[in-house]
Protein backbone atom coordinates (compact mmCIF):
# COMPACT_ATOMS: atom_id res chain seq x y z
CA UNK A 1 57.17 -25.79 30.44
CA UNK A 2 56.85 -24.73 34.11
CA UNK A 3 58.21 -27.99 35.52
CA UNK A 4 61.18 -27.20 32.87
CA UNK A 5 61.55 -23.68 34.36
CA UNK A 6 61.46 -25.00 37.81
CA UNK A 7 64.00 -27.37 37.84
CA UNK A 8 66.06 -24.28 36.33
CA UNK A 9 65.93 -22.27 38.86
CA UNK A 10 66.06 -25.04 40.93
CA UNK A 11 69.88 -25.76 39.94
CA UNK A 12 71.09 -22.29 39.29
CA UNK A 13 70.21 -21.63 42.97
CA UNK A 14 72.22 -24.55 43.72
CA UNK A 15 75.27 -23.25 42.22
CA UNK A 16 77.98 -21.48 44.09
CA UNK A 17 77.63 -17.76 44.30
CA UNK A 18 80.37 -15.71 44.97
CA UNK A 19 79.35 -14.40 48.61
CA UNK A 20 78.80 -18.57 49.06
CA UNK A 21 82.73 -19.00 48.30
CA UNK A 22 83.79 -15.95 50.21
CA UNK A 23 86.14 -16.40 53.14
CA UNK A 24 89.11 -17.54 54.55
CA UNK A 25 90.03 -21.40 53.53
CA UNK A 26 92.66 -24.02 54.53
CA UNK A 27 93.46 -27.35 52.87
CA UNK A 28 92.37 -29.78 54.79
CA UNK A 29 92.94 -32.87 52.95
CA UNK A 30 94.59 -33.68 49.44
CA UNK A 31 98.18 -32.61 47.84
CA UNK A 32 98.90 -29.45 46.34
CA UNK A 33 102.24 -28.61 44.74
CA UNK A 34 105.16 -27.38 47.29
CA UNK A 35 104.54 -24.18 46.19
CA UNK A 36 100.92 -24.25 45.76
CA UNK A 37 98.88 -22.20 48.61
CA UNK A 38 97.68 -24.03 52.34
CA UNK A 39 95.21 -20.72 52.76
CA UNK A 40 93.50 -19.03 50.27
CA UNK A 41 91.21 -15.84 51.46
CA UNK A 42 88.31 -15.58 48.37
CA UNK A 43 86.17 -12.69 48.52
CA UNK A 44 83.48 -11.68 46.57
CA UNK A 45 84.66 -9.39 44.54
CA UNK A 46 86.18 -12.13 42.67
CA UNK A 47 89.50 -12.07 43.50
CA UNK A 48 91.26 -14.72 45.47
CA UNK A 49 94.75 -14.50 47.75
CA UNK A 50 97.63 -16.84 48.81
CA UNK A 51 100.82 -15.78 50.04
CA UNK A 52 102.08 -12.68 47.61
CA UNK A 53 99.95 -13.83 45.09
CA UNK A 54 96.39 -12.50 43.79
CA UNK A 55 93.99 -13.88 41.02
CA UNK A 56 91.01 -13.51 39.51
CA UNK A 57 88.17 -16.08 39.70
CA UNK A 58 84.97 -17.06 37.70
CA UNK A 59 82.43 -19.50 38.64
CA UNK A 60 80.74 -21.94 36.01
CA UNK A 61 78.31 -24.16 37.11
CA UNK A 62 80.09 -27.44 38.96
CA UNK A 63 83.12 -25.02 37.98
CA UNK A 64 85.64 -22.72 39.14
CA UNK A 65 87.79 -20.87 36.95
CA UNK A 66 91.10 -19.44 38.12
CA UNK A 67 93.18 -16.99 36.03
CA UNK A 68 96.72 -17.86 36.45
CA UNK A 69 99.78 -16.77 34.28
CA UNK A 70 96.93 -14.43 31.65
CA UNK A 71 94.98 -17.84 31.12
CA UNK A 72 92.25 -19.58 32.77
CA UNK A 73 92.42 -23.10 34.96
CA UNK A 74 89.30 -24.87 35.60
CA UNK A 75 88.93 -26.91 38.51
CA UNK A 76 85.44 -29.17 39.55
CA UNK A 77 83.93 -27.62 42.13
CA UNK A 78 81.94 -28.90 45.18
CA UNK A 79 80.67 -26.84 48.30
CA UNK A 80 78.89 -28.41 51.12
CA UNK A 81 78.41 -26.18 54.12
CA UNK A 82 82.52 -25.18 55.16
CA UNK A 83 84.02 -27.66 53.02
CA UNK A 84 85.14 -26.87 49.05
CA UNK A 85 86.01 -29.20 47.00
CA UNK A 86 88.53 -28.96 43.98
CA UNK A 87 89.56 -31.78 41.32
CA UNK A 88 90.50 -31.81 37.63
CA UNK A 89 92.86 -28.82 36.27
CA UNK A 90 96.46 -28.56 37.43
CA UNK A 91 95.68 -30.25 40.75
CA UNK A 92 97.29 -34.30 40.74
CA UNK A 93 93.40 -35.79 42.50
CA UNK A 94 90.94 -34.00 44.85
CA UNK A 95 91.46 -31.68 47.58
CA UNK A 96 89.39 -30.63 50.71
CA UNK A 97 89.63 -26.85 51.92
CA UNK A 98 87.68 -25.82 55.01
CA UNK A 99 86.51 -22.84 55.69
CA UNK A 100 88.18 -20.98 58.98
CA UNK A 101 87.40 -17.28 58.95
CA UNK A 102 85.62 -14.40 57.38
CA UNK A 103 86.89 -12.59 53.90
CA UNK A 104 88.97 -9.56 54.60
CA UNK A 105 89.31 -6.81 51.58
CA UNK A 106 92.13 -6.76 49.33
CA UNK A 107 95.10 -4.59 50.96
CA UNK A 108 95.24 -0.85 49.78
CA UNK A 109 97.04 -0.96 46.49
CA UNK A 110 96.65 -4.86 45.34
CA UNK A 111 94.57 -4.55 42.09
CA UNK A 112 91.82 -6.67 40.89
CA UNK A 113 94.13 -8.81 38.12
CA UNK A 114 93.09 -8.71 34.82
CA UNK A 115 90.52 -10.78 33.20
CA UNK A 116 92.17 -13.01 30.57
CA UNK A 117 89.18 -12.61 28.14
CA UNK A 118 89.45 -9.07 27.83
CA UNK A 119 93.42 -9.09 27.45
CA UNK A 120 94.67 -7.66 24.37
């Protein structure tokens, strides 16, 4: 039972944590639709920023979950060091982001979007 326990805790501190994702990234290899973001700035508050645009996020383990249009997208997710990787959902095959800089705060008046669970 302890070996079971161990191996637990042994992934979930593996996993992505919020503070882990946190900062300023920039595709650095893969496609993304013309419209789809080059930067994103994640913070830990669990919103995430591209352009105009701000979302909510949720982590799952090997997971990301993006809230986009009221719904949720879920993309595989790998982190290594300054490198995130994203596959699966609305993406066409795998993309590389690195990370280049720090997570700033959301601007003064840019809400926390909704969380598509606890829509009406």
């Amino acid at each position: 039972m302890a070996a079971i326990a161990g191996l637990v805790i042994l992934f979930l501190l593996q996993q992505p944590s919020g503070a882990a994702l946190s900062g300023l990234w920039q595709l650095e290899q893969g496609n993304v639709k013309a419209e789809g973001p080059r930067t994103v700035m994640i913070r830990p508050d669990s919103s995430a920023s591209w352009g105009k645009e701000t979302v909510r996020w949720r982590l799952k383990p090997g997971h990301i979950m993006i809230a986009l249009g009221g719904e949720w997208e879920t993309y595989d997710l790998k982190l290594k060091a300054d490198r995130l990787e994203l596959s699966g959902g609305d993406l066409s095959g795998k993309i590389t982001l690195k990370r280049v800089g720090p997570w700033t705060p959301r601007p003064p008046g840019v809400p926390l979007p909704e969380d598509p669970d606890k829509q009406p």
